[in-house]
C-alpha atoms as a PDB file:
ATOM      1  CA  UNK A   1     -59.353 -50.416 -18.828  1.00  0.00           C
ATOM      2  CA  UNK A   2     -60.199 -46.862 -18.035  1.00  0.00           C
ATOM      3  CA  UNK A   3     -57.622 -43.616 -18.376  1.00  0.00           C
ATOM      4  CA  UNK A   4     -58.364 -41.390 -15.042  1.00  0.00           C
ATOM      5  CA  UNK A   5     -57.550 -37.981 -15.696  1.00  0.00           C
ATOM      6  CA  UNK A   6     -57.201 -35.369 -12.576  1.00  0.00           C
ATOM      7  CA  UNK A   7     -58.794 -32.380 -13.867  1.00  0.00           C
ATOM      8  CA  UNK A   8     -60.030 -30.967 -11.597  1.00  0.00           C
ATOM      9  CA  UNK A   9     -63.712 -29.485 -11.795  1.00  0.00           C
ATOM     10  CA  UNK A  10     -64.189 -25.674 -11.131  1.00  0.00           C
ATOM     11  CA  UNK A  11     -66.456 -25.601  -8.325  1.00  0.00           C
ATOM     12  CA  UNK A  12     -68.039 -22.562  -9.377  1.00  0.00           C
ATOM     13  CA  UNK A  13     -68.686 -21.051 -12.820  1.00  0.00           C
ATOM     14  CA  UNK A  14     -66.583 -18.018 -11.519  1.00  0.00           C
ATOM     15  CA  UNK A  15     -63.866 -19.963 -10.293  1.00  0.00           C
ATOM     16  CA  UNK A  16     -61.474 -18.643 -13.524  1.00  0.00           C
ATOM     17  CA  UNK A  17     -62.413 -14.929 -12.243  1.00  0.00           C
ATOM     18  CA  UNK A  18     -62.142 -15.966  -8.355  1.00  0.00           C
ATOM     19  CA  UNK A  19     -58.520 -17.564  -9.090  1.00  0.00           C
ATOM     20  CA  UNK A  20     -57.588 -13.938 -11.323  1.00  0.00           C
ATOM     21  CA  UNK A  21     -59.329 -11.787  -8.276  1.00  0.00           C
ATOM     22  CA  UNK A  22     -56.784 -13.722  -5.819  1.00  0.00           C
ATOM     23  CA  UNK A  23     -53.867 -13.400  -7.996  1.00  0.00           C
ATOM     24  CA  UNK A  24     -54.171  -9.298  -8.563  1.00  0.00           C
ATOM     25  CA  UNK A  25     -54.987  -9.479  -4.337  1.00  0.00           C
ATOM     26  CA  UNK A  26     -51.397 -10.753  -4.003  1.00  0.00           C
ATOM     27  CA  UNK A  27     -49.866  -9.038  -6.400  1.00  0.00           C
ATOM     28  CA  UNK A  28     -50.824  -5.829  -5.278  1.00  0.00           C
ATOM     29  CA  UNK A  29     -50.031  -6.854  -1.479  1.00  0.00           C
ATOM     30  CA  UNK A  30     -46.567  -7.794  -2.365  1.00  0.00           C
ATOM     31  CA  UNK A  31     -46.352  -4.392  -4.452  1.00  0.00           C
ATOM     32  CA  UNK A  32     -47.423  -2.641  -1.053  1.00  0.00           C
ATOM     33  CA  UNK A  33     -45.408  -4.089   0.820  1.00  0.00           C
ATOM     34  CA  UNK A  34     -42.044  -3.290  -1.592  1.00  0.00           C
ATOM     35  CA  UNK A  35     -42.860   0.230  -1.381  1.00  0.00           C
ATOM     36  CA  UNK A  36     -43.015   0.047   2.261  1.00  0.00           C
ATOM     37  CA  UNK A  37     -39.448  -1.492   2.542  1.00  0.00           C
ATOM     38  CA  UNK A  38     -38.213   1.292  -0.456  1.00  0.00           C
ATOM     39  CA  UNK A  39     -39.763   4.588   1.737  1.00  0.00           C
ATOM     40  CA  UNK A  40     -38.474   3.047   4.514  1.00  0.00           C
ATOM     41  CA  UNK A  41     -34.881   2.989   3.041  1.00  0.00           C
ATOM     42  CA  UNK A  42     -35.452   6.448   1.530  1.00  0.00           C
ATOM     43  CA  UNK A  43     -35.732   7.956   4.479  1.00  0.00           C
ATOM     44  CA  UNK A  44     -32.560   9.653   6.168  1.00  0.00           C
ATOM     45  CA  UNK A  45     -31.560  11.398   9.659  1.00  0.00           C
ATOM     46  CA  UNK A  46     -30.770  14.909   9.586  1.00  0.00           C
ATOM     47  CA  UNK A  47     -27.959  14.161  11.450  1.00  0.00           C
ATOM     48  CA  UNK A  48     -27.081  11.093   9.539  1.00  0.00           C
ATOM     49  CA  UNK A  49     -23.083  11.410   7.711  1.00  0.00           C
ATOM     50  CA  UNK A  50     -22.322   8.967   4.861  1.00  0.00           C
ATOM     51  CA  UNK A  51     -19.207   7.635   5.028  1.00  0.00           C
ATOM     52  CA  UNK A  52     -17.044   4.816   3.615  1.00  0.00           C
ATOM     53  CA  UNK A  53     -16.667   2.074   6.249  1.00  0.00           C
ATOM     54  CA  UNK A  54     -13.291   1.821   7.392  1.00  0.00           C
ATOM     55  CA  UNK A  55     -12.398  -2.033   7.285  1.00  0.00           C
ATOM     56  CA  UNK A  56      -8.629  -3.141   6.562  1.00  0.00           C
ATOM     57  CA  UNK A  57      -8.524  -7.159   6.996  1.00  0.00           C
ATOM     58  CA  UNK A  58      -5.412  -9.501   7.864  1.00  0.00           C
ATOM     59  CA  UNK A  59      -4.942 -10.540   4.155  1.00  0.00           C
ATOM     60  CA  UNK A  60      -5.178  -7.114   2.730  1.00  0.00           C
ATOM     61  CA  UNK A  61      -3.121  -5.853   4.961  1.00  0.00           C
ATOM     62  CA  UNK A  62      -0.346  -8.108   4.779  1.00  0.00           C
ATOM     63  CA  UNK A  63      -0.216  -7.262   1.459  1.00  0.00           C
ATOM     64  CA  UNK A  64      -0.376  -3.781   1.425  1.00  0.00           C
ATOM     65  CA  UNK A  65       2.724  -3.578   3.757  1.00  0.00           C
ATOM     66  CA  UNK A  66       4.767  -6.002   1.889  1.00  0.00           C
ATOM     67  CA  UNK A  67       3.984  -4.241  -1.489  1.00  0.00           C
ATOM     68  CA  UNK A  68       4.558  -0.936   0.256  1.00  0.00           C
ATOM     69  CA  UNK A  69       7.912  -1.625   2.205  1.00  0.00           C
ATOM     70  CA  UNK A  70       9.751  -4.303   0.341  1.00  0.00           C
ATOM     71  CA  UNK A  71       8.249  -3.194  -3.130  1.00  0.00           C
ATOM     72  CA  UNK A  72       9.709  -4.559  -6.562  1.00  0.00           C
ATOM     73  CA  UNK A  73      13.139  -4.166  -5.223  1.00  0.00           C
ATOM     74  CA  UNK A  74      13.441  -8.120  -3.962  1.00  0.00           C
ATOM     75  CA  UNK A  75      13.107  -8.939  -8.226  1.00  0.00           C
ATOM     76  CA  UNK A  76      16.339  -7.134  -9.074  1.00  0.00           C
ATOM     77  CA  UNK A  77      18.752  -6.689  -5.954  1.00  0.00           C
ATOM     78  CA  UNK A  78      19.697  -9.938  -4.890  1.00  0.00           C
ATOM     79  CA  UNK A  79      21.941 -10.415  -8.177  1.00  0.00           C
ATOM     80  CA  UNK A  80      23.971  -7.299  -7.023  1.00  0.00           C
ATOM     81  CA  UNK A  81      24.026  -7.912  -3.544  1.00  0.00           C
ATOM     82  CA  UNK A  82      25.667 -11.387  -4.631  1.00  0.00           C
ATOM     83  CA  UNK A  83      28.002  -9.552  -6.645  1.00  0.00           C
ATOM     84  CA  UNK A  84      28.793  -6.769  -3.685  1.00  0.00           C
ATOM     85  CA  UNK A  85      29.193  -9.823  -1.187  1.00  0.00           C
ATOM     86  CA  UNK A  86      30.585 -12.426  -3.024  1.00  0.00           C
ATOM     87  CA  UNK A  87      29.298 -15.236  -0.554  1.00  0.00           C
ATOM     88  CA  UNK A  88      25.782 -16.893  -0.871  1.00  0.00           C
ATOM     89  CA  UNK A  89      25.741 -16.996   3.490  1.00  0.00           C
ATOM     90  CA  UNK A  90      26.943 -13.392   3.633  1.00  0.00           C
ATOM     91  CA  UNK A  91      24.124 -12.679   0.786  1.00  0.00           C
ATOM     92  CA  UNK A  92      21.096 -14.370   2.911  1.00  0.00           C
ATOM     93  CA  UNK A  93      22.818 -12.235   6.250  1.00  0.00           C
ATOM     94  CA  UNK A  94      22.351  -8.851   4.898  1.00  0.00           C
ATOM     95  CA  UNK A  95      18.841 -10.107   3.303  1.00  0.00           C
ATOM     96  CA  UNK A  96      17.347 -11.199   6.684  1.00  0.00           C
ATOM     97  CA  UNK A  97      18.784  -7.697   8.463  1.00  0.00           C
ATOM     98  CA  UNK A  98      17.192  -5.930   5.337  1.00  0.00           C
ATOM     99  CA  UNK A  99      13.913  -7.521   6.039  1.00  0.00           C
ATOM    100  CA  UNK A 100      14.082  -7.238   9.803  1.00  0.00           C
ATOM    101  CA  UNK A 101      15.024  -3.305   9.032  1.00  0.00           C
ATOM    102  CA  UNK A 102      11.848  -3.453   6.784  1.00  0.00           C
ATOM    103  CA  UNK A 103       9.703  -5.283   9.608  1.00  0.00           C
ATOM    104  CA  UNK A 104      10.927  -2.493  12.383  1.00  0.00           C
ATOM    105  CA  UNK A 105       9.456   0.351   9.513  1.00  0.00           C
ATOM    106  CA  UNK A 106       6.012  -1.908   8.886  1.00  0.00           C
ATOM    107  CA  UNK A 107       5.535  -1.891  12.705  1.00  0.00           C
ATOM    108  CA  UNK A 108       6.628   1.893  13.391  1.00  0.00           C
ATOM    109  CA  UNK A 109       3.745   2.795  10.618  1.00  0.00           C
ATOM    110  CA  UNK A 110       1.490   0.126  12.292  1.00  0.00           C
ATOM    111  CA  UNK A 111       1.997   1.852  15.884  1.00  0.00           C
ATOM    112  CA  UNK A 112       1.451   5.569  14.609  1.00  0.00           C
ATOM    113  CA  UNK A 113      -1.700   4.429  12.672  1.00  0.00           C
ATOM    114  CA  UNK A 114      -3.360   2.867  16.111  1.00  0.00           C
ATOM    115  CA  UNK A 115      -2.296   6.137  17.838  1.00  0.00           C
ATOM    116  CA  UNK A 116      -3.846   8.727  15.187  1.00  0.00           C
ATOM    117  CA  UNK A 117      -6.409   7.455  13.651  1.00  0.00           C
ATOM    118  CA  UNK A 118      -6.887   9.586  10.592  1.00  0.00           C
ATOM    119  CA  UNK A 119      -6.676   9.286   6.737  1.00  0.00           C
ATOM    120  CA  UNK A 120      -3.896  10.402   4.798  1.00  0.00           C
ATOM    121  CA  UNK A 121      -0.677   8.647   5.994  1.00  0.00           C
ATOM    122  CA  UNK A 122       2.239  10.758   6.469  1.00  0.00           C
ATOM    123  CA  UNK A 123       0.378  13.964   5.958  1.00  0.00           C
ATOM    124  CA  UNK A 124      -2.096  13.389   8.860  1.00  0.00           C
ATOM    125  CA  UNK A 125       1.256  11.919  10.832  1.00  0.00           C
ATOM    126  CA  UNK A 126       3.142  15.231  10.693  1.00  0.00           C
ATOM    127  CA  UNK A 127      -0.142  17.438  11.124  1.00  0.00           C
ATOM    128  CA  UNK A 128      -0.701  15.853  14.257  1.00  0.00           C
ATOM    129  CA  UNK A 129       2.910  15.141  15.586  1.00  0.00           C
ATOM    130  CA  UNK A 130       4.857  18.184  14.488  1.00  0.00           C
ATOM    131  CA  UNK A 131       1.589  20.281  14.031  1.00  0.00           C
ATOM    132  CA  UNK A 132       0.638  20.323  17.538  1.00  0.00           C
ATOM    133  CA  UNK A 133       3.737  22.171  19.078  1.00  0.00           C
ATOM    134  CA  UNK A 134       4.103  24.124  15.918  1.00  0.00           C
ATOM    135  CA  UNK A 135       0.860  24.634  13.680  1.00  0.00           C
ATOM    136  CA  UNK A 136       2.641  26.417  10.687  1.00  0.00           C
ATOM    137  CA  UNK A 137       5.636  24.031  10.725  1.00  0.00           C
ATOM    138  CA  UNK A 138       3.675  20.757  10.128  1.00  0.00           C
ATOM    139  CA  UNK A 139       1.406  22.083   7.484  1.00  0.00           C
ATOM    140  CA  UNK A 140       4.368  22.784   5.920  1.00  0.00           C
ATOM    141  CA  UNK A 141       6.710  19.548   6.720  1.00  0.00           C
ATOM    142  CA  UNK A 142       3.744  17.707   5.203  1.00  0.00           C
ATOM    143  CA  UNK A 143       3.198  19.608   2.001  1.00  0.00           C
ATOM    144  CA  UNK A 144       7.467  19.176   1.017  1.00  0.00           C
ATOM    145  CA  UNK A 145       6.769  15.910   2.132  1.00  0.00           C
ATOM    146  CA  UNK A 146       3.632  15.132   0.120  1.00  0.00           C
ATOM    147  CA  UNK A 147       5.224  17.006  -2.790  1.00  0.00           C
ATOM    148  CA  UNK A 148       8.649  14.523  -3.124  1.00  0.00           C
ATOM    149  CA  UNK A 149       6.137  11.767  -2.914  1.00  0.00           C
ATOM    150  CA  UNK A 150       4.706  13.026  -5.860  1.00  0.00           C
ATOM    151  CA  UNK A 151       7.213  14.890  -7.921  1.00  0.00           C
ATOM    152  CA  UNK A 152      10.239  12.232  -6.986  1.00  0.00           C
ATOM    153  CA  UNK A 153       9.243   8.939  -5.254  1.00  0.00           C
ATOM    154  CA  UNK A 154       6.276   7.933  -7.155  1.00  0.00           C
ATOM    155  CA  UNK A 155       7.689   8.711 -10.343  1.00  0.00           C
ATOM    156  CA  UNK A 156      11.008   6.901  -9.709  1.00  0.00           C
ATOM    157  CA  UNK A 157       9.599   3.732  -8.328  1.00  0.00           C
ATOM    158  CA  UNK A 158       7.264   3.862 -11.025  1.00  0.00           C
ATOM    159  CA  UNK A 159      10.216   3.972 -13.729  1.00  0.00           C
ATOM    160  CA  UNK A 160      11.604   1.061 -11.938  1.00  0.00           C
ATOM    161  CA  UNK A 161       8.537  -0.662 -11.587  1.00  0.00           C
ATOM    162  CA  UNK A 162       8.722  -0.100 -15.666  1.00  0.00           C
ATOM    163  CA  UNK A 163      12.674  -1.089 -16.166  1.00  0.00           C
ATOM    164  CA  UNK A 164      11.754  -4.588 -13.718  1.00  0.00           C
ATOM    165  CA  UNK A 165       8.949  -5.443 -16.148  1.00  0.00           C
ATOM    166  CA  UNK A 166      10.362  -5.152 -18.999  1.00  0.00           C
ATOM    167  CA  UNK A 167      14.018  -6.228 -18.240  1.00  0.00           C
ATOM    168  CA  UNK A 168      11.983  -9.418 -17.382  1.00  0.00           C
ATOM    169  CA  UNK A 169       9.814  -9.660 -20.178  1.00  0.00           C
ATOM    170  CA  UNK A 170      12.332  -9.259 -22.691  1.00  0.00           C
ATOM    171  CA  UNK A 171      14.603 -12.157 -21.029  1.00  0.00           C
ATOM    172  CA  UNK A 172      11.338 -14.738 -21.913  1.00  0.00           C
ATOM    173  CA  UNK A 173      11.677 -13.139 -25.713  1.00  0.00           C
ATOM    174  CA  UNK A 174      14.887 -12.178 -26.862  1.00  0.00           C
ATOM    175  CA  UNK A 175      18.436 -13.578 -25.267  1.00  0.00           C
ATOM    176  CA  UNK A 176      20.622 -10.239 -26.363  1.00  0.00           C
ATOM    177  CA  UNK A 177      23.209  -8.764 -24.527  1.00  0.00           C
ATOM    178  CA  UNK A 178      21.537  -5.142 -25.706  1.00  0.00           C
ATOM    179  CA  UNK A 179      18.197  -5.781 -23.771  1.00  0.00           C
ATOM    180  CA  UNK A 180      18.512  -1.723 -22.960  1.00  0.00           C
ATOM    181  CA  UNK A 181      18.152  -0.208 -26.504  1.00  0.00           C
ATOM    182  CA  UNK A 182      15.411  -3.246 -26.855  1.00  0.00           C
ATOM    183  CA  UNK A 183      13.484  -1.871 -23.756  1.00  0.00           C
ATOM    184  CA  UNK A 184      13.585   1.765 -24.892  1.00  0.00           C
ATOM    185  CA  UNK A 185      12.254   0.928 -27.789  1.00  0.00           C
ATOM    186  CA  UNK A 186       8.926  -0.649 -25.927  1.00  0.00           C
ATOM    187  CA  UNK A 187       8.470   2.278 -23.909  1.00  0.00           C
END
């Protein structure tokens, strides 16, 4: 019984070289050919403006107008709106008119954001809107506007955004009536 072996036979005495010729060949033909695609890439339009591309989706929007308009509000008012209404019916009534209120504000932002298409929300709103009949008057509508976001709204919601969390987290670790001096303490 024989053992075959396929070896194969070099069918030149350069055939090591010939195979390392080929090899650099290819090598520096794909290396040509990268450098082609890279200068090609490099190269840019006089006229050419980079700019972010301007892509909101279904999903992300949903959710930015349901974090934006109903907020972290819907964690902590339903206990006093029980408490104000006294009647679990009367308490799912004013809930559904406070979302369809919130649904009328989602769509009113939705309709002015088809009609001016520009960044920067309110203050590109009033620019345009009041700004138009009088120029001085929305510049300045949107900076007092821009400002009590800034100065007053953000700050506040943030605050509450703080109180929610932690009113919350300390219910999962302590059960104490004085959950108040225990939150102050965190923050």
């Amino acid at each position: 019984m024989s053992i075959q072996t396929n070896r194969a036979e070099p069918s030149s005495p350069n055939a090591h070289t010939d195979f390392t010729c080929n090899q650099e060949q290819q090598l520096s033909s794909i290396s040509r050919s990268i450098e082609e695609m890279n200068s090609d890439k490099n190269e840019t339009l006089p006229n050419e403006k980079k700019a972010l591309k301007r892509h909101l989706g279904l999903f992300s929007g949903i959710s930015f107008i349901l974090g934006t308009i109903i907020g972290s509000g819907i964690f902590i008012s339903p206990i006093g709106v029980l408490k104000q209404t006294e009647s679990i019916g009367l308490c799912l009534v004013v809930w559904g008119l406070c979302g369809l209120i919130s649904i009328l504000g989602a769509l009113c932002y939705a309709e002015i954001g088809t009609v001016i298409p520009l960044s920067g929300s309110e203050l590109a709103y009033m620019r345009e809107g009041i700004g138009s009949a009088h120029a001085r008057t929305g510049d300045i509508l949107a900076f007092i506007v821009n400002w009590a976001n800034t100065f007053i709204l953000l700050p506040s919601s943030t605050a509450i955004l703080a109180l929610t969390f932690g009113t919350y987290f300390l219910s999962g670790v302590t059960n104490s009536k004085h959950q108040i001096i225990y939150l102050s303490l965190v923050f």
